[in-house]
Protein backbone atom coordinates (compact mmCIF):
# COMPACT_ATOMS: atom_id res chain seq x y z
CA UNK A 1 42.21 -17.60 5.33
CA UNK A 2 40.04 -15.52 3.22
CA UNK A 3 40.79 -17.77 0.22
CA UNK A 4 40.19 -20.67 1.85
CA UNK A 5 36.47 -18.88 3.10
CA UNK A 6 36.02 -17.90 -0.53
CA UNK A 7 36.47 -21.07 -2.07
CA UNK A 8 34.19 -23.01 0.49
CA UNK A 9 31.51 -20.41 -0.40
CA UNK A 10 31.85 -21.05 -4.20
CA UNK A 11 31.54 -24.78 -3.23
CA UNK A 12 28.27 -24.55 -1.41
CA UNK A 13 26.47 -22.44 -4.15
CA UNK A 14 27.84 -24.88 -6.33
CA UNK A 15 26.51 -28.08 -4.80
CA UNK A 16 23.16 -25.72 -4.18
CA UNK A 17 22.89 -25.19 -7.35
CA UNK A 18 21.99 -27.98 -8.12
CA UNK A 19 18.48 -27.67 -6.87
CA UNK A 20 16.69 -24.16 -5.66
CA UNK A 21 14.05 -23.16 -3.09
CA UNK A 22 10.27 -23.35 -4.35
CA UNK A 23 8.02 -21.15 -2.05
CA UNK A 24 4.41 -21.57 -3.09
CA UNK A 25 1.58 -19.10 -2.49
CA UNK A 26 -1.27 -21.22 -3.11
CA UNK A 27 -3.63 -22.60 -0.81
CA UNK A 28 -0.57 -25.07 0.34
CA UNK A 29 1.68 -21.77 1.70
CA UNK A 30 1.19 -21.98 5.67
CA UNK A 31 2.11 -18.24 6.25
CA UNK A 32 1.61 -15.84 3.20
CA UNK A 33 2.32 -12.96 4.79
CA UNK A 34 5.73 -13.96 6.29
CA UNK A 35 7.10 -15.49 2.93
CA UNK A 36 6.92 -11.90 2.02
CA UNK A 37 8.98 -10.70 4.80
CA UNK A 38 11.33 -13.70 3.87
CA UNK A 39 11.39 -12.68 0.38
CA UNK A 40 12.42 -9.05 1.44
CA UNK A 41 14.78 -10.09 4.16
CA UNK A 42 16.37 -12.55 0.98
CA UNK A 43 16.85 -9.03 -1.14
CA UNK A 44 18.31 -7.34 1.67
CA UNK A 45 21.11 -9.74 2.07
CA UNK A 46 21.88 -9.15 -1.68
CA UNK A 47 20.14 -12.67 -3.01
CA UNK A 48 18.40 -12.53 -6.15
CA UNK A 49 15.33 -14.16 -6.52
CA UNK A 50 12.41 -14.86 -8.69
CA UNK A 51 8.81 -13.65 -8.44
CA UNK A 52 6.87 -16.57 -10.21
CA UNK A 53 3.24 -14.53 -11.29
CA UNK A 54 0.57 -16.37 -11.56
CA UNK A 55 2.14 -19.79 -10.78
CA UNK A 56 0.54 -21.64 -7.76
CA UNK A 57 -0.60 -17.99 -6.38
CA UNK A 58 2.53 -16.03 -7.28
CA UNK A 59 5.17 -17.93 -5.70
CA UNK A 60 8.73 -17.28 -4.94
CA UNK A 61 11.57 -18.81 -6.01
CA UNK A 62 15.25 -18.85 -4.55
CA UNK A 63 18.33 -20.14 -4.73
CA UNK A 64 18.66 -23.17 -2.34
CA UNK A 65 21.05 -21.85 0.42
CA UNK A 66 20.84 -23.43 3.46
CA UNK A 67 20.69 -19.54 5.34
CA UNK A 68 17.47 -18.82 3.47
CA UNK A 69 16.25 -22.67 4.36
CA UNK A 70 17.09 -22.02 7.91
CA UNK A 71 14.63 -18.89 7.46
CA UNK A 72 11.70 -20.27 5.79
CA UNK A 73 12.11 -22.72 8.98
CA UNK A 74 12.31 -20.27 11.92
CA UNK A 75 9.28 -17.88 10.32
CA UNK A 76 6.93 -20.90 10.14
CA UNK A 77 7.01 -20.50 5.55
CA UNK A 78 6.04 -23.41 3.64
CA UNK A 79 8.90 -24.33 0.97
CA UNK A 80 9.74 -27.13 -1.35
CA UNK A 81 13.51 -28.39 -2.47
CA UNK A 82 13.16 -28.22 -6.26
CA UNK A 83 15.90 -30.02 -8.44
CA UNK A 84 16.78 -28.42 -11.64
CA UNK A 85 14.88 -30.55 -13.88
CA UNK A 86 12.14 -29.30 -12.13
CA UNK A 87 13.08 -25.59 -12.27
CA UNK A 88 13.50 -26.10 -15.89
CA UNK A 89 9.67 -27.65 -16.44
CA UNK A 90 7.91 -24.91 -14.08
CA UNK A 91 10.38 -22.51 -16.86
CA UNK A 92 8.83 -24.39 -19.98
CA UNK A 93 5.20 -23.79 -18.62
CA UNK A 94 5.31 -20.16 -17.18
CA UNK A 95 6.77 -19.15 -21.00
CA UNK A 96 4.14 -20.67 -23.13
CA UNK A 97 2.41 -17.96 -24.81
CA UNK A 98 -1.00 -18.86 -23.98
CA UNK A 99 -0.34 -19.57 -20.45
CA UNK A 100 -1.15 -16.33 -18.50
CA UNK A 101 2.44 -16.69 -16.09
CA UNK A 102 5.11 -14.63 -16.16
CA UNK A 103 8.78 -14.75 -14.42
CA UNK A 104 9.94 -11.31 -12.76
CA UNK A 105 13.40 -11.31 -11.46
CA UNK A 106 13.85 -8.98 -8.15
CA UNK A 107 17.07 -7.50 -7.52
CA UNK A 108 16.86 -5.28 -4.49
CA UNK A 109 14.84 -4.31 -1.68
CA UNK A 110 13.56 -0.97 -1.88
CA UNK A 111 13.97 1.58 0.91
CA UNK A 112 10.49 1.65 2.93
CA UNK A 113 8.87 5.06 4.64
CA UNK A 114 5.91 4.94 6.83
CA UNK A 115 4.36 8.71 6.92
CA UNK A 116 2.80 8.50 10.69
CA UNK A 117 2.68 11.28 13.56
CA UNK A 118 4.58 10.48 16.74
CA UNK A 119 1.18 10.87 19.04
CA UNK A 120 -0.80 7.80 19.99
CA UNK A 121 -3.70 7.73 18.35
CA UNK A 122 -6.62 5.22 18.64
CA UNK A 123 -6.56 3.73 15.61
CA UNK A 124 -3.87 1.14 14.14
CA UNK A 125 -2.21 0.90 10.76
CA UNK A 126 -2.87 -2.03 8.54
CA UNK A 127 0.22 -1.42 6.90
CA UNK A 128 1.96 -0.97 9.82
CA UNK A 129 0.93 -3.88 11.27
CA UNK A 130 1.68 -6.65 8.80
CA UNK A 131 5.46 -4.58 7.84
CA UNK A 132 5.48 -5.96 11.75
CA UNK A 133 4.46 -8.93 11.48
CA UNK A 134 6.63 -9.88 8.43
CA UNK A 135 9.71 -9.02 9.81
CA UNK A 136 9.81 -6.01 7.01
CA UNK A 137 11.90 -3.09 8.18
CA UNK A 138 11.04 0.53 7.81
CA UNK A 139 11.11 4.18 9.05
CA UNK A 140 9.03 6.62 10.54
CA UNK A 141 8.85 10.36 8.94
CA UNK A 142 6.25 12.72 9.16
CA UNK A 143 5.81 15.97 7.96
CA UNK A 144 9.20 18.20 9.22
CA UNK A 145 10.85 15.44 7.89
CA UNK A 146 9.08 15.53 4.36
CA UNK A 147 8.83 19.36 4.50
CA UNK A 148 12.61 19.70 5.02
CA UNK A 149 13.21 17.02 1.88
CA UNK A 150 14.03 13.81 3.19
CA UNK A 151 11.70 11.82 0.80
CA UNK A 152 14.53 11.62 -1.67
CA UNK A 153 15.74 8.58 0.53
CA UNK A 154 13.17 6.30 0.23
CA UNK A 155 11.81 4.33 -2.44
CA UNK A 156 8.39 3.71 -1.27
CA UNK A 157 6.16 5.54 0.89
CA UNK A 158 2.98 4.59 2.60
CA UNK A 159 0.86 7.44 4.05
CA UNK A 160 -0.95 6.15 7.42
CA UNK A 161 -4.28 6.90 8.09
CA UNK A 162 -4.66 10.58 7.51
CA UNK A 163 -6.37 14.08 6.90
CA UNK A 164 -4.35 15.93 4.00
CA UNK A 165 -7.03 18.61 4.01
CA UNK A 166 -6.52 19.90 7.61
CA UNK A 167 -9.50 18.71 8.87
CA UNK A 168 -8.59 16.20 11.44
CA UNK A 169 -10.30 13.56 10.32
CA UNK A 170 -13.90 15.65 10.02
CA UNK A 171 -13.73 14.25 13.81
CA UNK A 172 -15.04 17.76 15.49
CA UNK A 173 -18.67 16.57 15.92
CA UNK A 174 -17.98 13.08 17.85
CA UNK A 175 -14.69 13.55 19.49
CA UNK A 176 -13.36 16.73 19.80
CA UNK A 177 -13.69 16.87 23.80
CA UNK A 178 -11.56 13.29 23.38
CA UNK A 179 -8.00 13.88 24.98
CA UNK A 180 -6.61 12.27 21.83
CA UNK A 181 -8.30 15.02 19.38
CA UNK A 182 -7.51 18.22 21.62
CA UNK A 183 -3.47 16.81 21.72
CA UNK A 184 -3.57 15.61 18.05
CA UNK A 185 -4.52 19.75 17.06
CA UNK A 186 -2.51 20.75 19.46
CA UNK A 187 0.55 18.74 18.15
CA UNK A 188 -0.68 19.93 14.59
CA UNK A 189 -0.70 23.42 15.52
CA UNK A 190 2.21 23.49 16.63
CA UNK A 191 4.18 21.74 14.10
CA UNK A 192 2.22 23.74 11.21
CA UNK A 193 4.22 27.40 13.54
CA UNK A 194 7.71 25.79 14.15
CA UNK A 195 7.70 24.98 10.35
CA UNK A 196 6.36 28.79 9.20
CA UNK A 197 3.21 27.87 8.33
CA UNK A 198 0.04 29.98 9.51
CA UNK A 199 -2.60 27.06 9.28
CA UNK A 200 -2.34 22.98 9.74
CA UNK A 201 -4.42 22.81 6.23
CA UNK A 202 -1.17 24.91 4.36
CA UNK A 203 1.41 22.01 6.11
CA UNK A 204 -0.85 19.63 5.25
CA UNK A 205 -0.80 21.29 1.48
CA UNK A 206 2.87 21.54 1.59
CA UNK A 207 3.20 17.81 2.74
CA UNK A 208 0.45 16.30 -0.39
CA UNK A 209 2.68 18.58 -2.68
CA UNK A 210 6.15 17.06 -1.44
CA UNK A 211 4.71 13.96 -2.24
CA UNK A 212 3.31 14.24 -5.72
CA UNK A 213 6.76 15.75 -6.78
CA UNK A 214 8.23 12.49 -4.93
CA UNK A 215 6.41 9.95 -7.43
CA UNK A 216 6.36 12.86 -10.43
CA UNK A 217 10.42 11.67 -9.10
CA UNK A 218 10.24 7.94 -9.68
CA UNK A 219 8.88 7.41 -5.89
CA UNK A 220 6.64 4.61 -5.24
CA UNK A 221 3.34 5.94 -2.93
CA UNK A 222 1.03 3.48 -1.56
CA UNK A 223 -2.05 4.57 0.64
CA UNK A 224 -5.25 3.04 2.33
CA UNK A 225 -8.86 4.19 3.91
CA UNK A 226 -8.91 8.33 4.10
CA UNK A 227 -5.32 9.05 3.34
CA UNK A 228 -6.25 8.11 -0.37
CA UNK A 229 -9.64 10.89 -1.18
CA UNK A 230 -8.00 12.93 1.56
CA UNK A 231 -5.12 13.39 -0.51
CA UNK A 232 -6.87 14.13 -4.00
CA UNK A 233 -9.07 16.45 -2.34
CA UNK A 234 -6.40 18.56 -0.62
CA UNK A 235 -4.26 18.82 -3.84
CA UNK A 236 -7.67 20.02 -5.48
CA UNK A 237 -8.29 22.27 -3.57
CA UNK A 238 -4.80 23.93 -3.43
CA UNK A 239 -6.44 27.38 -4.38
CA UNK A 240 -8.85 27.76 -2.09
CA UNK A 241 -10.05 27.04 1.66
CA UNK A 242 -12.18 24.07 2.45
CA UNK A 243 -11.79 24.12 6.16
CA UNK A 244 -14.40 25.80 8.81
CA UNK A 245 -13.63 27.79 11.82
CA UNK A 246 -13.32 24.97 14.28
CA UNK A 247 -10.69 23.06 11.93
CA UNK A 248 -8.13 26.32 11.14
CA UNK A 249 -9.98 30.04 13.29
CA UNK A 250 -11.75 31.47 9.85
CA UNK A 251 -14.47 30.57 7.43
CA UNK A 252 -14.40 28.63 4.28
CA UNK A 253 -14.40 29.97 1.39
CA UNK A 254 -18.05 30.10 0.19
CA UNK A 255 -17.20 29.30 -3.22
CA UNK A 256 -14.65 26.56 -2.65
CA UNK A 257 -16.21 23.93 -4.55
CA UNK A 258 -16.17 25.84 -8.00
CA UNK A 259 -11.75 26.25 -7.37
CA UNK A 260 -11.49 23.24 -7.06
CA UNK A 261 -8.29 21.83 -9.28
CA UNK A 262 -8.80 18.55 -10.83
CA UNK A 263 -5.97 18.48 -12.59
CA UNK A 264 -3.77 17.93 -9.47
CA UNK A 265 -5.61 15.27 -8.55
CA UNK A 266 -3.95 11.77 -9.00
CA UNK A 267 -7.36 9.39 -8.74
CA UNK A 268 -10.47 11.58 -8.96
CA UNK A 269 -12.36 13.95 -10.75
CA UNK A 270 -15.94 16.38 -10.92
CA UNK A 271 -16.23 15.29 -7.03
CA UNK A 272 -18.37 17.45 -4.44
CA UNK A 273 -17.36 18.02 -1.29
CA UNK A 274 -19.05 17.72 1.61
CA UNK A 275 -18.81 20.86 3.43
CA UNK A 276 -21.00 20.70 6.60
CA UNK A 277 -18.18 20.08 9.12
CA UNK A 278 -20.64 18.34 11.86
CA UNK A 279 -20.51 15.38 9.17
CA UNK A 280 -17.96 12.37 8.94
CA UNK A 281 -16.99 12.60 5.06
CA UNK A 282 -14.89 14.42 3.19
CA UNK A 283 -16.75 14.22 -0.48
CA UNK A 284 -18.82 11.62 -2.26
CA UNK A 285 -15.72 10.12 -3.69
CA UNK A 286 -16.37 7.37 -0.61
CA UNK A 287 -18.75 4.64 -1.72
CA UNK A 288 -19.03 4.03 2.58
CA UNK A 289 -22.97 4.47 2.63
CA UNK A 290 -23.43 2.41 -0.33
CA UNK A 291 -22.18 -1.31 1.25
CA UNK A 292 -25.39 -2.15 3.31
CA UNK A 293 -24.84 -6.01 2.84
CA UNK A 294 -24.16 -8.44 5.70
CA UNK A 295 -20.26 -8.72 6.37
CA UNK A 296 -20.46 -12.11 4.92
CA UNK A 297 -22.04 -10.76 1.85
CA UNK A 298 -19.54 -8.07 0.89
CA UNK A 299 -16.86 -8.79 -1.24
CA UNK A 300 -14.40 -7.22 -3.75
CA UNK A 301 -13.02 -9.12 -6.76
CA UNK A 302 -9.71 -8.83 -8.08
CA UNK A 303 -9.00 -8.21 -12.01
CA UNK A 304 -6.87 -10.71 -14.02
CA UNK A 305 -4.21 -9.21 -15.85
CA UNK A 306 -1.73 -10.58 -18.50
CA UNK A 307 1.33 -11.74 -16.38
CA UNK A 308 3.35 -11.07 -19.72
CA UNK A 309 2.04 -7.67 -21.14
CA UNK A 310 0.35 -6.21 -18.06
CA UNK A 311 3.51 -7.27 -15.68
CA UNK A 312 3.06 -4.36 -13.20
CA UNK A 313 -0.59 -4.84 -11.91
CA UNK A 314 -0.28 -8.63 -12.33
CA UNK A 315 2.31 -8.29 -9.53
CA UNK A 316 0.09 -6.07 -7.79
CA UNK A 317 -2.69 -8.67 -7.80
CA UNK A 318 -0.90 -11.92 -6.69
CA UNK A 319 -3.24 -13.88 -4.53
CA UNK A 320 -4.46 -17.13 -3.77
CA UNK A 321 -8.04 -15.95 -4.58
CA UNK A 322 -9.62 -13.46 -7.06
CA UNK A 323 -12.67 -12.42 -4.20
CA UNK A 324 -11.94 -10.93 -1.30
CA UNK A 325 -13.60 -10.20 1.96
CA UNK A 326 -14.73 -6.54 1.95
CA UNK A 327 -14.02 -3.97 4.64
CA UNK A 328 -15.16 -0.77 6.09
CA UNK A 329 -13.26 2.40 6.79
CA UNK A 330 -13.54 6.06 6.81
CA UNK A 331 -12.67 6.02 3.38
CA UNK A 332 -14.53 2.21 2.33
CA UNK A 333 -13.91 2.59 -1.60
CA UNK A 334 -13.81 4.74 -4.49
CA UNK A 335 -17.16 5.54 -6.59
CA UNK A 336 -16.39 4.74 -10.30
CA UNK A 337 -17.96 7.28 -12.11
CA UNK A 338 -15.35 9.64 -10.40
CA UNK A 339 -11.91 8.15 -11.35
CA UNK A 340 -9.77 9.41 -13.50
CA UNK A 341 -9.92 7.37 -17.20
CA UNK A 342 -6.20 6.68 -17.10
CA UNK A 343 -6.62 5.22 -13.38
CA UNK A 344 -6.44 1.24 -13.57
CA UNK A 345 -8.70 -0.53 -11.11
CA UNK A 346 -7.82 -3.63 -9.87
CA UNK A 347 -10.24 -5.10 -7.59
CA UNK A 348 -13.95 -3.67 -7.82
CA UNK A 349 -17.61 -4.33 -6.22
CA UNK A 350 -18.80 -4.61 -9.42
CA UNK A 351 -22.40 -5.00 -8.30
CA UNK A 352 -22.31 -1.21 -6.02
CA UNK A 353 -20.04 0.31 -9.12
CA UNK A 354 -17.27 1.05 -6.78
CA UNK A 355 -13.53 0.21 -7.06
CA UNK A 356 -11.33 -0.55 -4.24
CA UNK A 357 -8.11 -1.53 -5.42
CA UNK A 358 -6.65 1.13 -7.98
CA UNK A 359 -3.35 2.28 -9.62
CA UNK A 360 -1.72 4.85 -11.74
CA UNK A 361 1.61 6.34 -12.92
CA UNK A 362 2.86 10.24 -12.22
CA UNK A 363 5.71 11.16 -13.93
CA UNK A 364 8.61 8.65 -13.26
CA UNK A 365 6.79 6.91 -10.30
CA UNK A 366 3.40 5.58 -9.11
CA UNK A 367 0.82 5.48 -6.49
CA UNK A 368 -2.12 2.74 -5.46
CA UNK A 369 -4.96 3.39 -3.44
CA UNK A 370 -6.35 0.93 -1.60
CA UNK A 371 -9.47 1.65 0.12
CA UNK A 372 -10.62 0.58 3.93
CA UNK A 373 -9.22 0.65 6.96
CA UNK A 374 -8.17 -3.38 7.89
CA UNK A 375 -8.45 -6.36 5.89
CA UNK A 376 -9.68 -8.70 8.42
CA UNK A 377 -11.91 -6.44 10.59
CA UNK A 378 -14.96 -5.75 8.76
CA UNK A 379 -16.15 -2.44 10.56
CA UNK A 380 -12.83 -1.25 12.77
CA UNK A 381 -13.89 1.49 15.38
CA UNK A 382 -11.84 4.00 16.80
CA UNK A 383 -10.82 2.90 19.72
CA UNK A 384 -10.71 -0.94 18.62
CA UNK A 385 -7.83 -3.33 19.31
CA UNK A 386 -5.49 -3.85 16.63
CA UNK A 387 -6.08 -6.80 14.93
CA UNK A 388 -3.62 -10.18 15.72
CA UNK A 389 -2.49 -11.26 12.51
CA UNK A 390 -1.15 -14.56 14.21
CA UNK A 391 -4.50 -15.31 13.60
CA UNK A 392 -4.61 -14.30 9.77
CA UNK A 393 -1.46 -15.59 8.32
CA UNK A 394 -3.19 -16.09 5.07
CA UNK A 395 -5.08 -12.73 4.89
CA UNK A 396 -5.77 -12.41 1.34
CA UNK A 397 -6.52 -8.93 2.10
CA UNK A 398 -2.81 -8.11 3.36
CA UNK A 399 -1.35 -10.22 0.76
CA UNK A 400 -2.07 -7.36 -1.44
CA UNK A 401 -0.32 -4.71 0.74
CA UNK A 402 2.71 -6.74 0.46
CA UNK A 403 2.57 -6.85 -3.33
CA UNK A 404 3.23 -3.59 -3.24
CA UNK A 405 6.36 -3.71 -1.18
CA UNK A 406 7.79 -6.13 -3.67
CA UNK A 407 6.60 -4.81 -6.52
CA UNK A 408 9.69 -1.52 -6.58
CA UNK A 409 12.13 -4.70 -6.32
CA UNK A 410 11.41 -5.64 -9.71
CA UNK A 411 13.83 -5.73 -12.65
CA UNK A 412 13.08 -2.68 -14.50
CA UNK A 413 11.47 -4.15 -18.01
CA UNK A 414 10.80 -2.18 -21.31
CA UNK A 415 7.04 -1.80 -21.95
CA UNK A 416 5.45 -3.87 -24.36
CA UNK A 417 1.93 -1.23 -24.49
């Protein structure tokens, strides 16, 4: 029976071979965001497939099997039967040297981490949220879990909105009678004891440092809004104490600023921090106070890189438009003047001198910061709904958070730079 199972099998890829599965990501694509989960979902079931950069908006191509068909149906993706000949042209014209496309095989789907606390908190998770709504598994670990070494599982990592310094958010002055700040310490406080730890700021230490030695690994780290300057600035400051009374029962040190260690840093450099604790900002790194344009005025544009010599950010770029809405968070974007010369920025506001979109290799691995709290809600509150991304299946915005989960599926190539 298993013979007979095995040679209708060959039969169908045979005949389906014939012709493959064309997903564009231009302007065509009804759902951008789910023909990622599709594309994840087709890796997970062992399929290899082709990442097509730069052609039609980055689109995906498959092998024509009527399982992955029947997906593209039931998730609402547009797709087009190609025939050979046709695979064979689109072939011809993404390898001609002056054409800036680029084919990128990927294999397998990586193993996804989302670094979130347990408590409800009134705020969402961009990432979060469209993992969701593509259909994109993934776990939940926070920081017993990374303290006691269980990054080693995962391939990527996204860190969810968060304070790395042990400041909870610099929320004191506007919330701290809030029921959701007094549990949040509470639950910090007492994780920080069970784990041996005198003060939430050394977890929080112990947590950034776990997870610069898990891209120094070969780890892929992806982060948005506070958990990006947050992050620097903790692993700065891994000398000294940044944190008043309220945030940890004793003072700062007075001469905190002058310890600080940029060379842990994996973004930033020469920033200031702001120490008053009554105030809502972490360091000047955040160019929040600088975007006083109307909503419908601020945007970020995207860089183009060479699909065939600059493969990595190319694939972290992929999107049916180079400018994209702008959006607020704790954490808005990154002031240029302080980034690191070896950091590559990939979107920017060129006209405030800010970057928003930025990448960089540790080690074996790499990270990308991606300031802002939520692509399609310009100034998100705490305490705001989470946004319905039923209504933004085309969310440039997102499309670039899913790069990044397809990006570690990538055929490992040799470096032409």
């Amino acid at each position: 029976m298993r013979f007979f199972l095995a040679i209708a099998f060959l039969i169908v890829v045979k005949s389906a071979s014939a012709s493959s599965i064309l997903v564009p990501m231009d302007d065509r694509q009804a759902n951008h965001l789910k023909a990622y989960g599709v594309s994840f979902w087709v890796l997970e079931n062992g399929v290899v497939m082709e990442w097509l950069l730069n052609y039609r908006g980055g689109s995906f191509l498959f092998p024509h099997l009527k399982t992955i068909e029947e997906e593209l149906i039931i998730r609402g993706v547009s797709y087009e039967i190609v025939a050979d000949g046709q695979v064979n042209a689109i072939r011809t014209e993404i390898s001609n040297p002056e054409v800036n496309m680029e084919v990128v095989q990927l294999e397998k789907a990586p193993k996804i981490a989302v670094y979130t606390p347990k408590s409800a908190l009134p705020w969402d998770d961009a990432v979060t949220m469209v993992l969701d709504y593509a259909e994109i598994p993934y776990d939940k670990i926070y920081d017993s879990a990374i303290v006691m070494g269980v990054l080693p599982k995962y391939d990527w990592l996204h860190l969810h909105h968060e304070d790395f310094t042990g400041q909870y958010g610099k929320f004191y002055a506007s919330f701290h009678r809030e029921a959701w700040y007094i549990n949040q310490v509470a639950d910090a406080e007492r994780d920080a004891a069970n784990l041996g730890f005198s003060k939430v700021s050394q977890l929080k230490l112990a947590v950034a440092n776990n997870l610069r030695n898990f891209v120094i690994g070969g780890g892929f780290l992806f982060t948005m809004c506070s958990g990006t300057d947050s992050f620097d600035i903790a692993l700065a400051a891994h000398e000294t104490d940044i944190c008043e009374r309220m945030f940890d029962g004793d003072p700062r040190d007075p001469n905190c600023q002058n310890e600080l260690d940029y060379n842990m840093t994996f973004a930033f450099k020469d920033f200031i921090l702001v120490q008053d604790p009554m105030v809502y900002e972490y360091s000047n790194i955040d160019g929040t106070e600088l975007h006083r344009l109307p909503p419908n005025q601020d945007k970020f544009t995207l860089f183009d890189f060479s699909a065939k010599w600059d493969v990595v950010p190319a694939m972290l770029t992929q999107c049916h438009t180079d400018v994209i809405d702008g959006f607020m968070g704790q954490t808005t974007d990154f002031r240029r003047d302080l980034i690191k010369s070896n950091v590559l920025v990939m979107g920017e506001n060129k006209a405030l001198n800010t970057a928003r979109y930025i990448h960089g290799e540790l080690g074996q691995g790499t990270w990308t910061f991606y300031g802002g709290h939520d692509p399609e809600d310009f100034q998100h509150k705490v305490g705001d709904p989470p946004t319905d991304l039923n209504l933004h299946p085309n969310s440039p915005g997102y499309r670039l958070i899913l790069n990044n989960i397809l990006f570690p599926a990538a055929k490992k190539q040799k470096r032409k730079t």
